[in-house]
C-alpha atoms as a PDB file:
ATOM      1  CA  UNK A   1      76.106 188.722 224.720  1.00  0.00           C
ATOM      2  CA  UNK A   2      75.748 192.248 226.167  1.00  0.00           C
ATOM      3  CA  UNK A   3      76.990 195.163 223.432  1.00  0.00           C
ATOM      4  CA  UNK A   4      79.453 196.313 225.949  1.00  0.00           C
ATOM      5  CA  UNK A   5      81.634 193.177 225.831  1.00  0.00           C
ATOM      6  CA  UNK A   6      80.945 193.010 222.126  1.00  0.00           C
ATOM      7  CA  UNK A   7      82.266 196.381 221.616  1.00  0.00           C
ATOM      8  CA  UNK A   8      85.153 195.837 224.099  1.00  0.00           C
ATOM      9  CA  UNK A   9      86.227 192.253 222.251  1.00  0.00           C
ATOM     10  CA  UNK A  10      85.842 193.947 219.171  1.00  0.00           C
ATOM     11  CA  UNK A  11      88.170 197.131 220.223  1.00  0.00           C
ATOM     12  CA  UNK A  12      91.003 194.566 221.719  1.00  0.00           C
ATOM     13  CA  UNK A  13      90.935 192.411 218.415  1.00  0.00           C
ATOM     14  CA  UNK A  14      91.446 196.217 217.040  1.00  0.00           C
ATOM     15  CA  UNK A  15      94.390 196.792 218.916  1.00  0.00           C
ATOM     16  CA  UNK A  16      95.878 193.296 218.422  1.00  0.00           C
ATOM     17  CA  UNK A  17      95.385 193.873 214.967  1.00  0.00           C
ATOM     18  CA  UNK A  18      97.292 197.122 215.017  1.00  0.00           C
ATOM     19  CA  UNK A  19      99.637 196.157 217.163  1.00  0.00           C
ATOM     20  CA  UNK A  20     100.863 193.211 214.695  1.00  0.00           C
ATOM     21  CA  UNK A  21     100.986 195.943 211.888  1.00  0.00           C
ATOM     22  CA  UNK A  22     102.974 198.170 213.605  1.00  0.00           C
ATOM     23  CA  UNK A  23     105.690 195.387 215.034  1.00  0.00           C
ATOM     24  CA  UNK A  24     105.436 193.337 211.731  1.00  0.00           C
ATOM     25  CA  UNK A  25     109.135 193.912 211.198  1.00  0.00           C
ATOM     26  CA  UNK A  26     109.795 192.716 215.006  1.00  0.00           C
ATOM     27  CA  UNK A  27     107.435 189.592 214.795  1.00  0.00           C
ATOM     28  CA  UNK A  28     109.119 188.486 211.224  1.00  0.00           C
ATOM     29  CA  UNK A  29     112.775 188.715 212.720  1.00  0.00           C
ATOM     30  CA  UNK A  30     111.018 186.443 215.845  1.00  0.00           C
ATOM     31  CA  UNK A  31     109.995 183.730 213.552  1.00  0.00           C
ATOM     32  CA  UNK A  32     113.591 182.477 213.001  1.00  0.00           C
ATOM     33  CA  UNK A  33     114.202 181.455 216.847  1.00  0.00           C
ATOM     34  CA  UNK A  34     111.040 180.262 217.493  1.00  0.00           C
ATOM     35  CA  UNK A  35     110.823 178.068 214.779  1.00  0.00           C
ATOM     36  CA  UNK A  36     114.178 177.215 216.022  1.00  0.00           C
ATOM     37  CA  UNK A  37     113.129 176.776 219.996  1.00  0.00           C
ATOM     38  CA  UNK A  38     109.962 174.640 218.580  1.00  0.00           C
ATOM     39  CA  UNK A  39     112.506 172.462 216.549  1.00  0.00           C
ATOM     40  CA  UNK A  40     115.757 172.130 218.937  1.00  0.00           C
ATOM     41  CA  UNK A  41     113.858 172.293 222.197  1.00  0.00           C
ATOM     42  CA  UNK A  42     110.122 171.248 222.305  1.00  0.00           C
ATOM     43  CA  UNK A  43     109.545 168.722 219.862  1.00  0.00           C
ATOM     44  CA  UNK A  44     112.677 166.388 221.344  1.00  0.00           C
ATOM     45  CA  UNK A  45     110.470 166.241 224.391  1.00  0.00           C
ATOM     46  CA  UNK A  46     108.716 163.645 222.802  1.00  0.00           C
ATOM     47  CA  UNK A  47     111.644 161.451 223.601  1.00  0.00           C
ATOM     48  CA  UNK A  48     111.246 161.472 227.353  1.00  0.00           C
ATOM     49  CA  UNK A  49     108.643 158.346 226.911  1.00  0.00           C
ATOM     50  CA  UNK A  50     112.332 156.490 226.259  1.00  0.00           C
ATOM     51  CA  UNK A  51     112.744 157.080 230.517  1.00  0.00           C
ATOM     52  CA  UNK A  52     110.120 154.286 230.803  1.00  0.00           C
ATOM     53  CA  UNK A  53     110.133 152.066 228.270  1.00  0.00           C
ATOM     54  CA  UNK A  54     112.228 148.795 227.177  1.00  0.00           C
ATOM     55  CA  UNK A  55     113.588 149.985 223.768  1.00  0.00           C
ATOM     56  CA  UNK A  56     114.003 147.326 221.065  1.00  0.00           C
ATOM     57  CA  UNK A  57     115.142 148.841 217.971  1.00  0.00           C
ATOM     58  CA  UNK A  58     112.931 146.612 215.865  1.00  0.00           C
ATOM     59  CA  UNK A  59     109.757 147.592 217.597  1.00  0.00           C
ATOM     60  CA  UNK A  60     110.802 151.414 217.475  1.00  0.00           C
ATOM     61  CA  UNK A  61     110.328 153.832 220.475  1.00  0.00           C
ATOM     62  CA  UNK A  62     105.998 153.408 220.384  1.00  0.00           C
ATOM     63  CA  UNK A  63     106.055 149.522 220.201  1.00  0.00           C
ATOM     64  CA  UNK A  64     108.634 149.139 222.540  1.00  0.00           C
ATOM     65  CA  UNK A  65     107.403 147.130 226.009  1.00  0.00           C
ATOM     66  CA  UNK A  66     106.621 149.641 228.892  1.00  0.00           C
ATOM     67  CA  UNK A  67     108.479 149.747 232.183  1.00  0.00           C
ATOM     68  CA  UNK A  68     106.982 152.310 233.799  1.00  0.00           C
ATOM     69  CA  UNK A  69     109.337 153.206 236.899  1.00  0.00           C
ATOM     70  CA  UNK A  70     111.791 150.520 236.172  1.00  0.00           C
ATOM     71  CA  UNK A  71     114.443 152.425 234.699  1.00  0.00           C
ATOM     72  CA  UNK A  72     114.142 154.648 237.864  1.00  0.00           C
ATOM     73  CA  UNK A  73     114.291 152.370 240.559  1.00  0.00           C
ATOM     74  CA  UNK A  74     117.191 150.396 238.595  1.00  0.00           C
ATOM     75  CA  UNK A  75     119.424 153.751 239.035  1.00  0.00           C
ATOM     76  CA  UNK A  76     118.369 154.669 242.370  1.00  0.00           C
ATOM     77  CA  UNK A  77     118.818 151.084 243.873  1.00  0.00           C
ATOM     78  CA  UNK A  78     122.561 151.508 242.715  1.00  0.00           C
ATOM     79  CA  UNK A  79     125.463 153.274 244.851  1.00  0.00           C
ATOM     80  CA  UNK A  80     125.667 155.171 241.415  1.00  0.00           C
ATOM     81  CA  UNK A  81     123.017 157.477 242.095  1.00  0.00           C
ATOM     82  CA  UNK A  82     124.142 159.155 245.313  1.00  0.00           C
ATOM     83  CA  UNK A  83     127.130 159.519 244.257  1.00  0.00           C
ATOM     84  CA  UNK A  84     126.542 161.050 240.863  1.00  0.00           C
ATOM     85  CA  UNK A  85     124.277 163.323 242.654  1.00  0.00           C
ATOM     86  CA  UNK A  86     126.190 164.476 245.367  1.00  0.00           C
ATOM     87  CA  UNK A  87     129.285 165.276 243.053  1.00  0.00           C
ATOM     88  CA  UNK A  88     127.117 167.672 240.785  1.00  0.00           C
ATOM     89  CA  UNK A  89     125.250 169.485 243.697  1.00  0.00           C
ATOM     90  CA  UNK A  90     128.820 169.624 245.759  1.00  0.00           C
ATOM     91  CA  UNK A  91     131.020 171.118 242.361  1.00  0.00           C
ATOM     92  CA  UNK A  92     128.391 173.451 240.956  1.00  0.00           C
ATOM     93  CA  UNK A  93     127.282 174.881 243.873  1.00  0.00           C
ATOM     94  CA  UNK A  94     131.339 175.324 245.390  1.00  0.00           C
ATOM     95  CA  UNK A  95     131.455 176.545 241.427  1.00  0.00           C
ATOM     96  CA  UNK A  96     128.172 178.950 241.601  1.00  0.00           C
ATOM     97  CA  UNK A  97     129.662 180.865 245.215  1.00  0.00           C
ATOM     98  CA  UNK A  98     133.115 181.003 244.072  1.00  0.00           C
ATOM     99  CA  UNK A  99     133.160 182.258 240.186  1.00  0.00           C
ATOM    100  CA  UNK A 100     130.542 184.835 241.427  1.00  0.00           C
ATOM    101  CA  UNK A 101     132.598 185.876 244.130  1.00  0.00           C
ATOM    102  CA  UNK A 102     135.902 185.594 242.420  1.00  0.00           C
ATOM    103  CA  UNK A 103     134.316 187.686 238.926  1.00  0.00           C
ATOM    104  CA  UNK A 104     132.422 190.837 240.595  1.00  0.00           C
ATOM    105  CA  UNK A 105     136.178 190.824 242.380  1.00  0.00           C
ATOM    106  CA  UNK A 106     137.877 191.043 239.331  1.00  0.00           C
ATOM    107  CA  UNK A 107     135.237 193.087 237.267  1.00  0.00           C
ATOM    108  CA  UNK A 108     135.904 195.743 240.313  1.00  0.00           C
ATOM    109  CA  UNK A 109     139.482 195.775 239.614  1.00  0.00           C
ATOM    110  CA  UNK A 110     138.817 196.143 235.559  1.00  0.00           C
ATOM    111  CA  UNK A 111     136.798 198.800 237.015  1.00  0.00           C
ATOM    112  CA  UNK A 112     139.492 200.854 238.601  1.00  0.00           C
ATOM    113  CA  UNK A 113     142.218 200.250 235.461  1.00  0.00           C
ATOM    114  CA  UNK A 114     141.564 204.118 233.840  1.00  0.00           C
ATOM    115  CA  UNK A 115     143.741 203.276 231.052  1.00  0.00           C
ATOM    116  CA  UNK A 116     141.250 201.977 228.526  1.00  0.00           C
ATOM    117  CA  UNK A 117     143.936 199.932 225.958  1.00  0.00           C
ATOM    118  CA  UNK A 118     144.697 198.256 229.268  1.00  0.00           C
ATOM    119  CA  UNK A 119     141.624 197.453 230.062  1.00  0.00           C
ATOM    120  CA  UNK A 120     140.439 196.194 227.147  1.00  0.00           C
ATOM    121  CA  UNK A 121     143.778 194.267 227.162  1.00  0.00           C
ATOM    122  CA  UNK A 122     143.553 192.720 230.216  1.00  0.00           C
ATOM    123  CA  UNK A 123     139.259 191.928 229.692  1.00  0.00           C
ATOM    124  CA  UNK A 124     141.087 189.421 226.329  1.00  0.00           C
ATOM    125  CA  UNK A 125     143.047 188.034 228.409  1.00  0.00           C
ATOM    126  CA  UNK A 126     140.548 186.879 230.998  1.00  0.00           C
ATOM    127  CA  UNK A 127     138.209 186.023 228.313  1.00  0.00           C
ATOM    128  CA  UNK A 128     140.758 183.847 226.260  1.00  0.00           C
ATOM    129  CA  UNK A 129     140.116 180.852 228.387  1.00  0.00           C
ATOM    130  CA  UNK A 130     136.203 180.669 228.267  1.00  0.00           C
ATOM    131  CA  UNK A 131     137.197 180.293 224.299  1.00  0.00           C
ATOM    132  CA  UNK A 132     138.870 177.286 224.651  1.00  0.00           C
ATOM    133  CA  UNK A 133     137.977 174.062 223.817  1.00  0.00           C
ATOM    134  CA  UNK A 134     137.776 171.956 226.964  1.00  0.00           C
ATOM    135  CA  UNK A 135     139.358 169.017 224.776  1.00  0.00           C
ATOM    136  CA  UNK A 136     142.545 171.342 224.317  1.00  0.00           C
ATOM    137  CA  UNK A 137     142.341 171.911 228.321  1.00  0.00           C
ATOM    138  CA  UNK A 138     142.421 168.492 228.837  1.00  0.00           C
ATOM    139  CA  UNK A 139     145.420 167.867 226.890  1.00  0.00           C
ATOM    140  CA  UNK A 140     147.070 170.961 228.197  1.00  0.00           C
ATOM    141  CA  UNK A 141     146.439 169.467 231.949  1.00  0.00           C
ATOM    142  CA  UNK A 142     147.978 166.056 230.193  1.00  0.00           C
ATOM    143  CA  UNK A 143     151.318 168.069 229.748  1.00  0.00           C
ATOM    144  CA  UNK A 144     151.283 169.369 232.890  1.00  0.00           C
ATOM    145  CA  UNK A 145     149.917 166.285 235.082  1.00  0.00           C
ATOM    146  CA  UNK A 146     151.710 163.137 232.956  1.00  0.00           C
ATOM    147  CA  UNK A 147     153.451 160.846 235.228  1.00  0.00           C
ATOM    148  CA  UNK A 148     156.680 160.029 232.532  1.00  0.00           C
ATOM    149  CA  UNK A 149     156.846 163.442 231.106  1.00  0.00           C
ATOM    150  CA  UNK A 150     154.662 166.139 232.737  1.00  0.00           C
ATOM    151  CA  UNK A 151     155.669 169.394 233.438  1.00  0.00           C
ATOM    152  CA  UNK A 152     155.065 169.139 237.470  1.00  0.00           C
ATOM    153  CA  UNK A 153     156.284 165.801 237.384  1.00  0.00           C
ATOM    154  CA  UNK A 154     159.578 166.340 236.332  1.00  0.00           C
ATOM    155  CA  UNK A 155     160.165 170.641 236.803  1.00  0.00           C
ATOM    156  CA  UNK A 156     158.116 171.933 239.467  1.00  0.00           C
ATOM    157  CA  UNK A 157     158.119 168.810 242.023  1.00  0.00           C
ATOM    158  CA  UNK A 158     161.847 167.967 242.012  1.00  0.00           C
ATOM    159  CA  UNK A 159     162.383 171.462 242.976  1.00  0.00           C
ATOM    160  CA  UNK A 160     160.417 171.345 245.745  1.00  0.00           C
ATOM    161  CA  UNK A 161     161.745 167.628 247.052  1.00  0.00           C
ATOM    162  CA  UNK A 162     158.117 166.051 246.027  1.00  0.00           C
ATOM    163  CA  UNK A 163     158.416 162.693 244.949  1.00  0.00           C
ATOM    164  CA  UNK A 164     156.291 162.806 241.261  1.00  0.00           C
ATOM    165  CA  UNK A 165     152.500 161.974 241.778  1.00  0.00           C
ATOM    166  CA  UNK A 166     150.462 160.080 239.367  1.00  0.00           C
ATOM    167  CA  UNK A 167     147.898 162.311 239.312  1.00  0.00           C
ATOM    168  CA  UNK A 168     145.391 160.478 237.322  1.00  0.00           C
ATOM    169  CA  UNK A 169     145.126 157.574 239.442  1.00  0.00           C
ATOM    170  CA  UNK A 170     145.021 160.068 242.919  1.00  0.00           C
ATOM    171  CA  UNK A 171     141.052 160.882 243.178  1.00  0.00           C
ATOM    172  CA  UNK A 172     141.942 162.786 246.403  1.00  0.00           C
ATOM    173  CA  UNK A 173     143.618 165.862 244.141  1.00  0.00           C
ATOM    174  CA  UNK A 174     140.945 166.062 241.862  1.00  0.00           C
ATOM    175  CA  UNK A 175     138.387 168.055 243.370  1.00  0.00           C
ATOM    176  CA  UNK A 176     140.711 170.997 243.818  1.00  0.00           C
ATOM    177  CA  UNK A 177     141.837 170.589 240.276  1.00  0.00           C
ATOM    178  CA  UNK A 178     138.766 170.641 238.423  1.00  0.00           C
ATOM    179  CA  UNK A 179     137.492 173.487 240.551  1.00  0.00           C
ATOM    180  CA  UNK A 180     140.758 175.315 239.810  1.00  0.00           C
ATOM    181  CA  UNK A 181     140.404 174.942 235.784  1.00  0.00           C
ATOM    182  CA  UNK A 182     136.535 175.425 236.538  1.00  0.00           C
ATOM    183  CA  UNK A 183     137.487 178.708 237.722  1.00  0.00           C
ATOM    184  CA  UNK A 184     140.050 179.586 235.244  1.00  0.00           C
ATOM    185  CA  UNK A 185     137.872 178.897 232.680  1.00  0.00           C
ATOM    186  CA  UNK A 186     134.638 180.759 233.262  1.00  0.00           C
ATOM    187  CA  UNK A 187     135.119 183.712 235.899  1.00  0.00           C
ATOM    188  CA  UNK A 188     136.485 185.413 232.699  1.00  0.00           C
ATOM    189  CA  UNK A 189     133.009 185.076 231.152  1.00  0.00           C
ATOM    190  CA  UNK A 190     131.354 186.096 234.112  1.00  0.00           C
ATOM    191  CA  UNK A 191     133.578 189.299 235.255  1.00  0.00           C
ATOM    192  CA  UNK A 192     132.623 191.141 231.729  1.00  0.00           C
ATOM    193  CA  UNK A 193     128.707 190.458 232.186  1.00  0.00           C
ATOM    194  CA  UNK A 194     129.371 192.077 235.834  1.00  0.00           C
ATOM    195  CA  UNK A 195     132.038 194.742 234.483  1.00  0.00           C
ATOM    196  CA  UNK A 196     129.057 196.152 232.118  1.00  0.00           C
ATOM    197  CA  UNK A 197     126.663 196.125 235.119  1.00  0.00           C
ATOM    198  CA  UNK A 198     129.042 198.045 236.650  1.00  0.00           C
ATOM    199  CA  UNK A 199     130.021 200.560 233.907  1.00  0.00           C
ATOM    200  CA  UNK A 200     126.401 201.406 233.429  1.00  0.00           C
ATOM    201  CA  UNK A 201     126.372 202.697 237.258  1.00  0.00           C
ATOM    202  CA  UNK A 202     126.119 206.576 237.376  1.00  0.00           C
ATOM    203  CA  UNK A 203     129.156 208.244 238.194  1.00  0.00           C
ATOM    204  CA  UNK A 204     127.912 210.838 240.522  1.00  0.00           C
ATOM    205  CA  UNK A 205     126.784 207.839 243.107  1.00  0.00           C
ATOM    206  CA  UNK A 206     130.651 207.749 243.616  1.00  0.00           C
ATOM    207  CA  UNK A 207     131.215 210.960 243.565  1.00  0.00           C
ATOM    208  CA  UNK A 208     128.725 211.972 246.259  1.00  0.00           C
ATOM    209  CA  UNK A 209     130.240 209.452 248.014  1.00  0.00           C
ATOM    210  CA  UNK A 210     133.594 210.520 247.768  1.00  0.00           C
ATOM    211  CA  UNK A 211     132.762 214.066 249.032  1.00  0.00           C
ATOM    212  CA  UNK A 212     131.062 212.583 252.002  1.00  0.00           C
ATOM    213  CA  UNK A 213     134.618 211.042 252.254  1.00  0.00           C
ATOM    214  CA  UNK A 214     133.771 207.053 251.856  1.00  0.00           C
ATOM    215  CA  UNK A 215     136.872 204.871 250.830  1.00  0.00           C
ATOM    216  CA  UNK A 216     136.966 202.529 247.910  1.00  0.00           C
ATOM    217  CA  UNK A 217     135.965 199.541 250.172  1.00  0.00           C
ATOM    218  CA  UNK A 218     132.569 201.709 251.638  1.00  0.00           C
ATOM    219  CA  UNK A 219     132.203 202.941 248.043  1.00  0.00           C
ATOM    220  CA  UNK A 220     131.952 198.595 246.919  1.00  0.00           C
ATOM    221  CA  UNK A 221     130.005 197.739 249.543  1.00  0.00           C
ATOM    222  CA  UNK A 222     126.892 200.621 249.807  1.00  0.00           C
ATOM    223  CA  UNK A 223     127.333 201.210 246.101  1.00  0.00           C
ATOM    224  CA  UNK A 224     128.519 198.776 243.431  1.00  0.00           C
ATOM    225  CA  UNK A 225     127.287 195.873 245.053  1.00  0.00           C
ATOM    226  CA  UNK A 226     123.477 196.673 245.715  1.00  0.00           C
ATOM    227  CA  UNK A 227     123.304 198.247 242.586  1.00  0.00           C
ATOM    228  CA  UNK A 228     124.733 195.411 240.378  1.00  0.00           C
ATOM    229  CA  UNK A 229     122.817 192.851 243.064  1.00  0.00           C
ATOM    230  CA  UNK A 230     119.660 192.354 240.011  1.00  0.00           C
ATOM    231  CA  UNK A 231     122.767 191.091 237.664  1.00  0.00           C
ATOM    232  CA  UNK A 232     123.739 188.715 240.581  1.00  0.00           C
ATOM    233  CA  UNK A 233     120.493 187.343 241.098  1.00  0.00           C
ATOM    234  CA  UNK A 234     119.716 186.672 237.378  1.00  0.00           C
ATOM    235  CA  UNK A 235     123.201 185.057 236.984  1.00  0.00           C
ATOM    236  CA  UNK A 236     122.780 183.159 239.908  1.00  0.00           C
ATOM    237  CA  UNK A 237     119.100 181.865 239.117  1.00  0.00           C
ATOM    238  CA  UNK A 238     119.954 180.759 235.881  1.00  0.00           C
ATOM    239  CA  UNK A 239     123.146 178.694 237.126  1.00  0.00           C
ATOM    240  CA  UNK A 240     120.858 176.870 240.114  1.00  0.00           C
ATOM    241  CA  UNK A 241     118.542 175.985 236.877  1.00  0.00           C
ATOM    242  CA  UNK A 242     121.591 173.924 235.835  1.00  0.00           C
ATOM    243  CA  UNK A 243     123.099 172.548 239.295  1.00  0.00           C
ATOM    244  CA  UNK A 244     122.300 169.413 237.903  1.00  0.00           C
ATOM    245  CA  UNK A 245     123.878 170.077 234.548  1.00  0.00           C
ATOM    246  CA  UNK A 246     128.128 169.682 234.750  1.00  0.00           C
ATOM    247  CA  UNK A 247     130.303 170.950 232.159  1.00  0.00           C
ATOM    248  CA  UNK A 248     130.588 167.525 230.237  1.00  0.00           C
ATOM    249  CA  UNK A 249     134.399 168.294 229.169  1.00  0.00           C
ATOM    250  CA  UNK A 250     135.391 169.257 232.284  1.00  0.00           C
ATOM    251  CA  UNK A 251     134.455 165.946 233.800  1.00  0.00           C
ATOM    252  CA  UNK A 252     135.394 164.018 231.090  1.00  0.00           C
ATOM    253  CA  UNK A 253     138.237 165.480 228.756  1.00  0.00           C
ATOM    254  CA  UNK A 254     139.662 166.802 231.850  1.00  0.00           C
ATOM    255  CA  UNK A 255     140.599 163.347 233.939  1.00  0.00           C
ATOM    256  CA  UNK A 256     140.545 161.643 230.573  1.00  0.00           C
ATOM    257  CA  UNK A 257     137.583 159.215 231.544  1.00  0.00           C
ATOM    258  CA  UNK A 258     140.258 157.760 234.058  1.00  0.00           C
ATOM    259  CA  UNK A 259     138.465 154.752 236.286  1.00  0.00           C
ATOM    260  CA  UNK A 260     140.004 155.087 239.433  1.00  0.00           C
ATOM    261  CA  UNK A 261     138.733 159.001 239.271  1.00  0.00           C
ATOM    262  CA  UNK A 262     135.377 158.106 238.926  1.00  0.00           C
ATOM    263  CA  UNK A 263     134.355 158.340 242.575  1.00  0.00           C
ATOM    264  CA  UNK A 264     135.083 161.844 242.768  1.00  0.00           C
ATOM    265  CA  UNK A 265     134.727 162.951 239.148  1.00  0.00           C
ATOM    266  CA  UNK A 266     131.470 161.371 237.766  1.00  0.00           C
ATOM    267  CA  UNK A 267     128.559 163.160 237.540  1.00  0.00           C
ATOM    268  CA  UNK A 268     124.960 162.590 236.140  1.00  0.00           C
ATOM    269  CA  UNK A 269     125.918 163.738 232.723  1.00  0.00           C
ATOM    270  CA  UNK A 270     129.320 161.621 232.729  1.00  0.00           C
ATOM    271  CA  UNK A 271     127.021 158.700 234.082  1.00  0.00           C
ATOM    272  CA  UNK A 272     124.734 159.269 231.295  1.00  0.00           C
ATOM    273  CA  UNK A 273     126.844 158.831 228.683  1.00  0.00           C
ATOM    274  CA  UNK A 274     128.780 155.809 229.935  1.00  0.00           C
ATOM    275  CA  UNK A 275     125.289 154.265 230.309  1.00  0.00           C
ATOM    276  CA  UNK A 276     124.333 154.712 226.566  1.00  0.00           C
ATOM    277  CA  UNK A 277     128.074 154.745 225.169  1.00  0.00           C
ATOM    278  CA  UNK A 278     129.452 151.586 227.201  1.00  0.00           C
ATOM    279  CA  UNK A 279     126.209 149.349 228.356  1.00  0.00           C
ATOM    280  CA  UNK A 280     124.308 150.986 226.080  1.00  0.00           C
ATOM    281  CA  UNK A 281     121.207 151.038 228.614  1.00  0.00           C
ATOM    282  CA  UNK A 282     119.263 153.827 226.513  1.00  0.00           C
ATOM    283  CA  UNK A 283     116.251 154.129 228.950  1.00  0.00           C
ATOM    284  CA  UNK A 284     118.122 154.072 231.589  1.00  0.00           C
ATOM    285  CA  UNK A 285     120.076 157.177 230.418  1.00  0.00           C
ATOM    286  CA  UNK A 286     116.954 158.763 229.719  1.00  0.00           C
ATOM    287  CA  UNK A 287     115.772 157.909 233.340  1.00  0.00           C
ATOM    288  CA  UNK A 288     118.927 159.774 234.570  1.00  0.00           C
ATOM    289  CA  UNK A 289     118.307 162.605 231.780  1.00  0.00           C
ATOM    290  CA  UNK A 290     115.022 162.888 232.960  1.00  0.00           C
ATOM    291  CA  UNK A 291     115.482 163.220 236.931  1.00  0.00           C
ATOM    292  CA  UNK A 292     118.235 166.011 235.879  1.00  0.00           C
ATOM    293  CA  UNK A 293     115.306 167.788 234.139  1.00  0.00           C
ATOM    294  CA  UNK A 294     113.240 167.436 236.776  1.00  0.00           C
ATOM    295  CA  UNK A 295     115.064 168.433 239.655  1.00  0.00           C
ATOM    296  CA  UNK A 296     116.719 171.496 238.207  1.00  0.00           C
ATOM    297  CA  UNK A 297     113.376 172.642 236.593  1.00  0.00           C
ATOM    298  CA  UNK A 298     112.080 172.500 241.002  1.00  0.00           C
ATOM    299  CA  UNK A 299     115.138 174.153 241.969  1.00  0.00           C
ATOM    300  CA  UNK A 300     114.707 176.922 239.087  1.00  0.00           C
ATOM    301  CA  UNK A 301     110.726 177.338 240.810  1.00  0.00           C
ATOM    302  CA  UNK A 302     112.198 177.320 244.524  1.00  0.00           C
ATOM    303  CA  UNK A 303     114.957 179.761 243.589  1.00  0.00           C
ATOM    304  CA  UNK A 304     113.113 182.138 242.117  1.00  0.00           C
ATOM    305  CA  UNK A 305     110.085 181.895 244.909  1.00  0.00           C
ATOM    306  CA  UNK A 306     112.406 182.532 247.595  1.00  0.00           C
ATOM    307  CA  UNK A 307     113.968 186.252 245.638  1.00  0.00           C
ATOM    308  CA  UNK A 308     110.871 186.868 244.620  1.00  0.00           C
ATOM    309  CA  UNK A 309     109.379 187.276 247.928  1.00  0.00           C
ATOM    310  CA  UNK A 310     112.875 188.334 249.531  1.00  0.00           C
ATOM    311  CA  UNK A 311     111.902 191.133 247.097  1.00  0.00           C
ATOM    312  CA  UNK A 312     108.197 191.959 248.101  1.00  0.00           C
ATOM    313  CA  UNK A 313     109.669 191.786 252.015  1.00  0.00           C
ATOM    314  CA  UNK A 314     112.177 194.816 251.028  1.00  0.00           C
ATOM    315  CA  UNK A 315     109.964 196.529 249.216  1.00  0.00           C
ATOM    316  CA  UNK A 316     106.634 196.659 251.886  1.00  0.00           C
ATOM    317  CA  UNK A 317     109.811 197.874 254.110  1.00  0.00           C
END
């Protein structure tokens, strides 16, 4: 080996070395989560042999028989699987383009309140529903949607000379509801992650701006936007990494696992569990765990190709 690449190997094994002693506070407090990613989120991969095997208890997961694809082209030979797909690409991408929308909105408008005991007021009360427990939601749409004693059943419908609806046994409401407590729920959470993008703009931006005598709405749309637009785009690439994972509550505690809902409220993680809770099909749950993995993980790649080069484009312009 030549002396200069000995030297150089030697002087980077140097710096490593240093580098480790300098950071050893940093790279102790790291151990914690990785040891923690390893545990919760790497070494449970081993289970994804389940997706194509026969599991017999007695054998265990290893001596089980093999299947291969079988699992697979059980769930895709059903009606099941286009429908389970097409709910959870049709409600979390309406739910992607509409909290996104709906929270830089409102962080805007938290923006503008200059009282700051309001604004921290109003950013609680926003917030409060993210907290909730989606069980509690569900029972909280149960007093509200119950055909003998709901509240819009037996208040708000007779007022308005509405017959009362049984709403749990009416699929063709349900897609507006769950996107309404979808939204209600998490634009909260989103508006403060966009309201500290915001704060952290520099003030003189908008006051340049105001001397060249832009209103609020040119002020939004040359300033606040671009400049919170890297916020956006990380928000928005990490929710197209889980289209194809749906709030489990929402489509469950919300309709209260009702049959005749199913057609417009089951999902793959819904159909999941009723495949290892009710028939108790493990592999093929796995099967349907595993094509969720799968095609989120290519939409994650394809997402973040098409900013990335979106971004090279700008910038050679």
């Amino acid at each position: 080996m030549p002396v200069a690449d000995t030297e150089a190997r030697v002087k980077k094994q140097s710096a490593f070395w240093k580098t480790l002693k300098r950071y050893r506070a940093l790279f102790i407090m790291i151990i914690p989560g990785m040891l923690y990613l390893i545990i919760n989120n790497y070494l449970p991969m081993f289970g994804v042999i389940i997706a194509f095997k026969d599991i017999n208890y007695a054998k265990g997961i290893l001596g089980s028989d093999w299947l291969g694809f079988k699992n697979f082209e059980y769930l895709f030979k059903t009606s099941d699987a286009w429908i389970i797909t097409r709910n959870t690409i049709l409600y979390n991408g309406s739910f992607i383009f509409i909290n996104t929308v709906l929270a830089i909105a409102v962080a805007i408008l938290l923006n503008e309140v200059r009282i700051k005991l309001l604004s921290r007021f109003y950013q609680s009360i926003i917030l409060l529903p993210f907290l909730i427990s989606m069980v509690i939601v569900g029972y909280l749409g149960l007093s509200m949607m119950s055909v003998e004693s709901g509240f819009l059943n037996k208040q708000i419908l007779p007022m308005l000379g509405i017959d009362p609806i049984s709403w749990y046994s009416e699929p063709k409401y349900w897609p507006y509801i769950l996107t309404f407590v979808n939204i209600w729920k998490n634009v909260g959470y989103l508006c403060i992650i966009f309201l500290a993008s915001i704060i952290g703009i520099d003030h003189e931006y908008y006051e340049a701006a105001t001397i060249d005598g832009a209103s609020k709405w040119q002020q939004i749309r040359s300033i606040t936007v671009p400049l919170i637009m890297p916020t956006i785009t990380i928000m928005t690439l990490l929710a197209i990494g889980r289209i194809f994972y749906s709030d489990f509550g929402l489509f469950f505690q919300v309709p209260l696992n009702s049959g005749p809902l199913q057609p417009v409220t089951d999902v793959i993680d819904t159909y999941v569990y009723r495949g290892l809770m009710t028939l108790g099909d493990i592999g093929m749950s796995s099967a349907a765990g595993l094509y969720q993995s799968l095609v989120g993980f290519v939409l994650v790649l394809v997402a973040n190709y098409i900013v990335s080069r979106k971004n090279r484009d700008q910038a050679l312009f």
